[in-house]
Protein backbone atom coordinates (compact mmCIF):
# COMPACT_ATOMS: atom_id res chain seq x y z
CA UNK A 1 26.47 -69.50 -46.07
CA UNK A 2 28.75 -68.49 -43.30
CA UNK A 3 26.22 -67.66 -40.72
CA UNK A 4 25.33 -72.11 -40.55
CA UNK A 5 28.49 -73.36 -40.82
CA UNK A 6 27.82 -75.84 -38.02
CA UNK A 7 24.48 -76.79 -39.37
CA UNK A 8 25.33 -79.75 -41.65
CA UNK A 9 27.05 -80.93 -38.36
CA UNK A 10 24.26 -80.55 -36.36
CA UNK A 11 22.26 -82.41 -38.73
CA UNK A 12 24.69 -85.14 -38.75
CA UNK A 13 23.77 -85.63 -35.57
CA UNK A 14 20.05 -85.03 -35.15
CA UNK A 15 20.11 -88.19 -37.97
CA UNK A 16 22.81 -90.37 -35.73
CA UNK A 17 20.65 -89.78 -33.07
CA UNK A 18 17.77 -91.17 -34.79
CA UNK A 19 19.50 -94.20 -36.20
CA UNK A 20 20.92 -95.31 -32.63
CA UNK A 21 17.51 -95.05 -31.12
CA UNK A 22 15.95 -97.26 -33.84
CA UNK A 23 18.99 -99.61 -34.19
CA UNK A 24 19.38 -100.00 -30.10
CA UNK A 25 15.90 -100.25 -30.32
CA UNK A 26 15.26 -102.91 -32.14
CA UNK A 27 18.16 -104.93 -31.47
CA UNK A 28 16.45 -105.02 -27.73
CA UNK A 29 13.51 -106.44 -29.42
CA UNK A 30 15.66 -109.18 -31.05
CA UNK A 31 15.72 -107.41 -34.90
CA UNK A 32 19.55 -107.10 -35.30
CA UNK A 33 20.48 -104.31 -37.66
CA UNK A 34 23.15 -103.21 -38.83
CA UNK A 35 23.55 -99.11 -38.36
CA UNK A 36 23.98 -97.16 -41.35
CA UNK A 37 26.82 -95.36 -42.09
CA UNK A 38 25.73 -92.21 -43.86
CA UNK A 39 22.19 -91.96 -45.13
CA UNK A 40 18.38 -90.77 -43.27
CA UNK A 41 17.62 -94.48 -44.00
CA UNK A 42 17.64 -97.92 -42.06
CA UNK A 43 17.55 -101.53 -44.17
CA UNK A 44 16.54 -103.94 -42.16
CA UNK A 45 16.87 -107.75 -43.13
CA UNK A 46 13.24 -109.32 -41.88
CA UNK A 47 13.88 -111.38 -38.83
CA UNK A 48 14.15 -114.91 -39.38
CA UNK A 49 10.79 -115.76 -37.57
CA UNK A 50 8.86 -113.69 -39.82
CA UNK A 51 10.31 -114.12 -43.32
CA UNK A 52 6.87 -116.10 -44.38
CA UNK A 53 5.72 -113.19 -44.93
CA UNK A 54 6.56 -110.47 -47.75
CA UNK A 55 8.08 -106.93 -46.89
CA UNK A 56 4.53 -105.97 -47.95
CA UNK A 57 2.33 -107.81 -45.62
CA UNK A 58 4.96 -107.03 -42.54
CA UNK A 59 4.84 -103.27 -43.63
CA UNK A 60 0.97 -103.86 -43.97
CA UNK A 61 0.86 -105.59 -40.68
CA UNK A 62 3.24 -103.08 -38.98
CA UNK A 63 0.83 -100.06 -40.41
CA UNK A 64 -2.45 -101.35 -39.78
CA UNK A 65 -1.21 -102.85 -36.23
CA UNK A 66 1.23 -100.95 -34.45
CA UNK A 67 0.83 -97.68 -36.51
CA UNK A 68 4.48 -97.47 -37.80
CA UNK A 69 4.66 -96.96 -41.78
CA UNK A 70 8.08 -98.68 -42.80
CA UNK A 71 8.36 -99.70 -46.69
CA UNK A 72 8.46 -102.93 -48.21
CA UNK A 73 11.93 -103.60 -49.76
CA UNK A 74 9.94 -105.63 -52.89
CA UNK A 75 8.80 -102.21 -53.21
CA UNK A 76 12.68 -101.07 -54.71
CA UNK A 77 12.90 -104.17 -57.21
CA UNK A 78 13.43 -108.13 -56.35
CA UNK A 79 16.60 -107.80 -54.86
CA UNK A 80 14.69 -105.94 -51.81
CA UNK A 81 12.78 -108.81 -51.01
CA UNK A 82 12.88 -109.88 -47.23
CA UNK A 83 14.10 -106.27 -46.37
CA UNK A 84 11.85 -102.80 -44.76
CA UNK A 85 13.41 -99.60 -45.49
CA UNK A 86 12.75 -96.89 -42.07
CA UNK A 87 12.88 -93.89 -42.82
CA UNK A 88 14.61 -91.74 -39.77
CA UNK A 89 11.66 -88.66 -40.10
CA UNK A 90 10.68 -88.89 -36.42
CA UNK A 91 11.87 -87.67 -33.09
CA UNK A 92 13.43 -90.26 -31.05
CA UNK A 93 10.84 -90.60 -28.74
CA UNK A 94 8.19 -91.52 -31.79
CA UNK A 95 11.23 -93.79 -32.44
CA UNK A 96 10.97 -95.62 -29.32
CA UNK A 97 7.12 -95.42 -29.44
CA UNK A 98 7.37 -97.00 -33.14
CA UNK A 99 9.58 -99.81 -31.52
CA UNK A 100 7.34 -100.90 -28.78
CA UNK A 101 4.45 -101.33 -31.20
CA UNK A 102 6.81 -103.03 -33.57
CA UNK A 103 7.77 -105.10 -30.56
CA UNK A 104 4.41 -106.49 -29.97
CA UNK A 105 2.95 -107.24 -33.26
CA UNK A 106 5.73 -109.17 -33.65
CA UNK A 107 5.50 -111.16 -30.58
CA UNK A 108 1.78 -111.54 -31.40
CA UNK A 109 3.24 -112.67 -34.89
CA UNK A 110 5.89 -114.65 -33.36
């Protein structure tokens, strides 16, 4: 295991990079987040405007709309209600893709 010593490193920060482009992302959009510390995950808090809906129907919405699959917290018991779980499996530039079409179905929502 010598030969990668630097790889979990490099990891590290393939995934930081990620998470900064999502988080910056949508915190230009409005959608404050708070970035995670240590995990290939995002929670996200629904913004305000749009908690009449359930994490399913805004991860619904978000899929069918602005092609960006995020999951419903409901879907990880009752305390995830009103939360989406990204997952940080794309380049950043599908990031910033998945923000912009985040960014208008929610301003068509909004």
């Amino acid at each position: 295991m010598r030969e990668a010593a630097d790889y979990p490193e490099e990891v590290n920060g393939v995934y930081r990079s990620r998470r900064d482009t999502l988080c910056d992302g949508l915190s230009r959009i409005g959608w404050e987040v708070e970035p995670p510390r240590g995990t290939m995950f995002v929670w996200a808090r629904m913004p305000e405007p749009y908690r009449h809906l359930s994490s399913l129907e805004l991860a619904v919405k978000l899929a069918r709309e602005a092609k960006v699959a995020i999951s419903p917290g409901e879907g990880f018991g009752p305390g995830g209600e009103g939360c989406v779980r990204f997952a940080l499996v794309e380049n950043e530039q599908q990031i910033r893709q998945a923000v912009r079409g985040i960014g208008r179905v929610l301003s068509e929502l909004g």
